[in-house]
Protein backbone atom coordinates (compact mmCIF):
# COMPACT_ATOMS: atom_id res chain seq x y z
CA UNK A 1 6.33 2.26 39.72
CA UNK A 2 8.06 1.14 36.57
CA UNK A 3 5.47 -1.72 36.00
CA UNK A 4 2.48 1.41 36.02
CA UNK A 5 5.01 3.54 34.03
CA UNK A 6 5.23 1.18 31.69
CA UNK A 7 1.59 0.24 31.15
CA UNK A 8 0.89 3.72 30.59
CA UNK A 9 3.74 3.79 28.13
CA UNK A 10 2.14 1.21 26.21
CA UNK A 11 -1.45 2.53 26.37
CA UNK A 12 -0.25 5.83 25.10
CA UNK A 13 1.09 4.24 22.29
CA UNK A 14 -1.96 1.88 21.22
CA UNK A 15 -4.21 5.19 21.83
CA UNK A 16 -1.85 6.53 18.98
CA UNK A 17 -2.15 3.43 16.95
CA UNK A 18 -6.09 3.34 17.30
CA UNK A 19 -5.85 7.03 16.06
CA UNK A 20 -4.01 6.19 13.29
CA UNK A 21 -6.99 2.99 12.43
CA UNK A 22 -9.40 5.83 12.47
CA UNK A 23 -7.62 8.12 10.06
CA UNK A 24 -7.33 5.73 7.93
CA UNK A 25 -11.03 5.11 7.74
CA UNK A 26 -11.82 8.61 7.45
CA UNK A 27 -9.22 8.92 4.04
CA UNK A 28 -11.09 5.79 2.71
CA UNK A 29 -14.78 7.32 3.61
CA UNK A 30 -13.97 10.54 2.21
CA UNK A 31 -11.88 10.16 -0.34
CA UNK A 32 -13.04 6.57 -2.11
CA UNK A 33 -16.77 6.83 -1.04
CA UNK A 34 -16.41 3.99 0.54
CA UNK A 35 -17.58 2.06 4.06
CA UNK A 36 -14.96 2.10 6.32
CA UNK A 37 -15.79 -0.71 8.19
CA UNK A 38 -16.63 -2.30 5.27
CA UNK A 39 -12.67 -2.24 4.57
CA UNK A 40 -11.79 -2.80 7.52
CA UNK A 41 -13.32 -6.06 7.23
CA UNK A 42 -12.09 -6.89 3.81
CA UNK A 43 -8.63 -6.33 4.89
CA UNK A 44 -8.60 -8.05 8.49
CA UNK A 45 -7.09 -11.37 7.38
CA UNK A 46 -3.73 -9.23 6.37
CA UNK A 47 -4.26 -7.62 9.83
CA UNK A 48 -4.30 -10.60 11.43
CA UNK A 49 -1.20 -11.98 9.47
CA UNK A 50 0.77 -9.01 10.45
CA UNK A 51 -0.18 -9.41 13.84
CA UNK A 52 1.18 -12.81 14.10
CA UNK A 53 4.12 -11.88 12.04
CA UNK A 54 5.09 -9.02 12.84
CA UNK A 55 6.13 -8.10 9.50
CA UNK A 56 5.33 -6.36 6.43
CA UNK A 57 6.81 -7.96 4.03
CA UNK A 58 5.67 -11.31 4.77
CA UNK A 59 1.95 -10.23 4.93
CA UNK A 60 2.73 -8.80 1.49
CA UNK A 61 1.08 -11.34 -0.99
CA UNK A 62 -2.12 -11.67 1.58
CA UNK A 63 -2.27 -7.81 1.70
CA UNK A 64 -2.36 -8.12 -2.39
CA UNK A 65 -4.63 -10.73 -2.78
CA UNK A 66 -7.15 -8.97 -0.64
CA UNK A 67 -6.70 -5.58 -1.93
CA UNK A 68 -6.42 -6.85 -5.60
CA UNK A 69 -9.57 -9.40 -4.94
CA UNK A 70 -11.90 -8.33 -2.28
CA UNK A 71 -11.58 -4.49 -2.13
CA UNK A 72 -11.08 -3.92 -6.36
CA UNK A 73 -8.04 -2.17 -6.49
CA UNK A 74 -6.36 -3.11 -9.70
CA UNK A 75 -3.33 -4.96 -10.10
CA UNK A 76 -1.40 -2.37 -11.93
CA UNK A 77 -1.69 -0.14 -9.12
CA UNK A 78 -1.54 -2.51 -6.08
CA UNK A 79 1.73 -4.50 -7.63
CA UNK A 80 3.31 -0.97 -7.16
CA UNK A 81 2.18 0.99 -4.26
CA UNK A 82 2.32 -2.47 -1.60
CA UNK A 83 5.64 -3.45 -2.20
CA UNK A 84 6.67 0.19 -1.84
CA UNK A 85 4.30 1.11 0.99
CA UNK A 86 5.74 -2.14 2.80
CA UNK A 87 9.59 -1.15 2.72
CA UNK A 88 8.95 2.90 3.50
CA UNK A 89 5.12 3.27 4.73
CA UNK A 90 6.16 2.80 7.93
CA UNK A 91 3.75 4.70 9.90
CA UNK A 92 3.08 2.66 13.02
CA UNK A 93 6.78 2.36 13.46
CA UNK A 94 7.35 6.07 13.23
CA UNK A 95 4.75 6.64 16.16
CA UNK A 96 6.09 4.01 18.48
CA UNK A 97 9.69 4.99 17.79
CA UNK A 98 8.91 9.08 19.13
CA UNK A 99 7.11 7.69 21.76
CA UNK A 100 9.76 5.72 23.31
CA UNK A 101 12.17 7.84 22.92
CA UNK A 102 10.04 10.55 24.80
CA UNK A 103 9.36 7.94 27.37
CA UNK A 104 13.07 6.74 27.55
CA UNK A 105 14.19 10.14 27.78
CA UNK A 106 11.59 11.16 30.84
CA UNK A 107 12.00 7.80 32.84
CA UNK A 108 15.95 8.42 32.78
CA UNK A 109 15.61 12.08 33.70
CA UNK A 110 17.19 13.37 30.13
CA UNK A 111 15.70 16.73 29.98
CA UNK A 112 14.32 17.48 26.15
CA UNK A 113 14.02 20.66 24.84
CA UNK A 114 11.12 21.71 22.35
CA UNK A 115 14.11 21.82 19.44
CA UNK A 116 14.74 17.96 20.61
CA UNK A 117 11.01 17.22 20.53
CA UNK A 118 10.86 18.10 16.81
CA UNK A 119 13.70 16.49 16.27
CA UNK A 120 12.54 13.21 17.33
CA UNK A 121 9.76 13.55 15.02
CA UNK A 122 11.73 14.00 12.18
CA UNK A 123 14.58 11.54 12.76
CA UNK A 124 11.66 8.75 13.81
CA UNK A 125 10.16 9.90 10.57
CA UNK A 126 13.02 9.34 8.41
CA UNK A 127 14.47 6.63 10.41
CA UNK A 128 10.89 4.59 9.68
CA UNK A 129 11.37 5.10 5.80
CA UNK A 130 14.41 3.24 6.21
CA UNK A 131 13.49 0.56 8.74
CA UNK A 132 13.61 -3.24 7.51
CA UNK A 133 10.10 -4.67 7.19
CA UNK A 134 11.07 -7.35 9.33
CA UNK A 135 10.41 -8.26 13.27
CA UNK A 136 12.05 -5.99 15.73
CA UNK A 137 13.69 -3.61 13.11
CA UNK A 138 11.98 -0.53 15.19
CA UNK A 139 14.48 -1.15 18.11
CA UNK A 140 17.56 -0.46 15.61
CA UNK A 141 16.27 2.61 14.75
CA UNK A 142 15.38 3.62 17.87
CA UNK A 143 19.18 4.07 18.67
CA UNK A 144 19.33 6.29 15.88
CA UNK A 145 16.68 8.51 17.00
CA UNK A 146 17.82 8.81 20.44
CA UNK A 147 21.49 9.30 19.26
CA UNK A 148 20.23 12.32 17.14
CA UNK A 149 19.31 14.14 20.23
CA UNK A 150 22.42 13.64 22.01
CA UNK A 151 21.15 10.68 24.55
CA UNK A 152 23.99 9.46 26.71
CA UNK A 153 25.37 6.70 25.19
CA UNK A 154 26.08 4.75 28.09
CA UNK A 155 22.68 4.96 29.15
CA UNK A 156 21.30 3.66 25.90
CA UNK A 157 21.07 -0.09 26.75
CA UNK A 158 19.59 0.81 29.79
CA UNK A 159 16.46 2.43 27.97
CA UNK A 160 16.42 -0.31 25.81
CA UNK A 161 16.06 -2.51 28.42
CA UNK A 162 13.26 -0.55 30.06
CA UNK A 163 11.08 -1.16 27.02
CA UNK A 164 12.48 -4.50 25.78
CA UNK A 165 9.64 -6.54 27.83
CA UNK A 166 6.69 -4.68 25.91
CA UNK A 167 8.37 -4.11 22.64
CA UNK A 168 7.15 -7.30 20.76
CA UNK A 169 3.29 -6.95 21.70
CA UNK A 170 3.49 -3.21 20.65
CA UNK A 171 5.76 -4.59 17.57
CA UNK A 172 2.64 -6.60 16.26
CA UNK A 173 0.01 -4.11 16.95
CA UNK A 174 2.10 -1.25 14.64
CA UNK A 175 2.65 -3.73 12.14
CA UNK A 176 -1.06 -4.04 11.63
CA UNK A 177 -1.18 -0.40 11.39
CA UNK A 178 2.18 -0.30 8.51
CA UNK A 179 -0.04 -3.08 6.57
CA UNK A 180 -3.63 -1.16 6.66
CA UNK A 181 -2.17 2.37 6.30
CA UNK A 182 -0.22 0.58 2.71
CA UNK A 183 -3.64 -0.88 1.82
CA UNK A 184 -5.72 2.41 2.23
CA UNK A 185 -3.25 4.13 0.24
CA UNK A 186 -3.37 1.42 -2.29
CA UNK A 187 -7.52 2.42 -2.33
CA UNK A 188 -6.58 6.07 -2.50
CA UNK A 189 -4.02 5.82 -5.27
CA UNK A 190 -6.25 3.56 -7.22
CA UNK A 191 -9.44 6.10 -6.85
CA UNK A 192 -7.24 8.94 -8.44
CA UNK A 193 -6.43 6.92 -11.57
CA UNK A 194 -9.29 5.15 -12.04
CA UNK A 195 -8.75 2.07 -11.04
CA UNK A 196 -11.17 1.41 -8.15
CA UNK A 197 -13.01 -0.82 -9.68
CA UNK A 198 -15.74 -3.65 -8.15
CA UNK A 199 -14.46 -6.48 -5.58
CA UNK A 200 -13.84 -9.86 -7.78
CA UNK A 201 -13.10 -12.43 -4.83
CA UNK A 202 -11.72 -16.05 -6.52
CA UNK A 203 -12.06 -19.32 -4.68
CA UNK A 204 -9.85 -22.18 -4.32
CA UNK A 205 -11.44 -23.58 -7.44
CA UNK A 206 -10.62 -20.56 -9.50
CA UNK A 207 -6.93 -20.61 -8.30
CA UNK A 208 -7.00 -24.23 -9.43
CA UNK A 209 -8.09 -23.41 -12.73
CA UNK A 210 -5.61 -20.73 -13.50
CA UNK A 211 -2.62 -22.83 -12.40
CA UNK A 212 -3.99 -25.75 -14.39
């Protein structure tokens, strides 16, 4: 029962993620004019970075060079909003975070009122801001959001335990999520002053030339 609880627990959570991939497009389409997939595509070696990583920060410079390069984002606006978006714009984070405490709370029959429902969302909200860009930071926080509705506190390493096994897969799929959500606000920022201009990819040779 707890290996099918848990498997839902993590399906629920990449359903939220996917949901998240798809808002994202539909800011870009509708705000930028331009092809979702299209970006999508531009910014998938970053993805695929922070999937491996599991971390924001180090995907930064990739996330940069893509945005700055291959989507046209200028560098006045990207050197601003990544760095920022990758220490607060923690949006995956903040999803998995209410989840699990929902789904620690249920599985060890803590009853949660609608007033501790919204309080979840808030603290997980706040609690992402503040979350280290760096692998595994989302379980730390998690004790603060389940702490802020009055969880047990000798039952906490017990729910941590219950989701420790699926934590670092679900870890790497919301940090692609933190890294694409920075870069389509880098594209939305950039559209609002102007600075969305035309893709400008360089090549190893180029690189060459500038350092030389």
């Amino acid at each position: 029962d707890l290996l099918y609880a848990l498997l839902f627990y993590a399906m629920i959570v990449l359903l939220g993620l996917t949901l998240m991939i798809v808002f994202y497009s539909i800011v870009v389409a509708t705000i930028t004019k331009k092809n979702p997939f299209w970006f999508l595509k531009e910014i998938s070696p970053a993805q695929l970075l922070a999937f491996s990583t599991s971390s924001s920060a180090a995907t930064l410079p990739v996330t940069m060079e893509r945005v700055e390069e291959h989507i046209g984002v200028d560098k006045e606006v990207s050197s601003f909003v990544l760095p920022v978006g990758a220490t607060i714009n923690m949006d995956g984070t903040s999803l998995y975070q209410a989840v699990a405490a929902v789904f620690i709370s249920q599985s060890l029959g803590f009853d949660l009122t609608f007033a501790d429902q919204l309080t979840i969302v808030l603290t997980a909200l706040l609690a992402s801001i503040g979350s280290a860009a760096v692998p595994g930071a989302g379980m730390v926080m998690l004790v603060i959001v389940l702490e802020s509705i009055g969880f047990p506190a000798d039952k906490l390493a017990i729910g941590l335990a219950l989701i420790f096994a699926v934590d670092r897969p679900l870890d790497m799929c919301r940090t692609v999520i933190n890294v694409t959500g920075d870069a389509a606000v880098s594209m939305v920022v950039a559209k609002s002053v102007g600075k969305l201009g035309k893709p400008n990819p360089k090549y190893w040779d180029d690189h060459y030339e500038e350092v030389k």
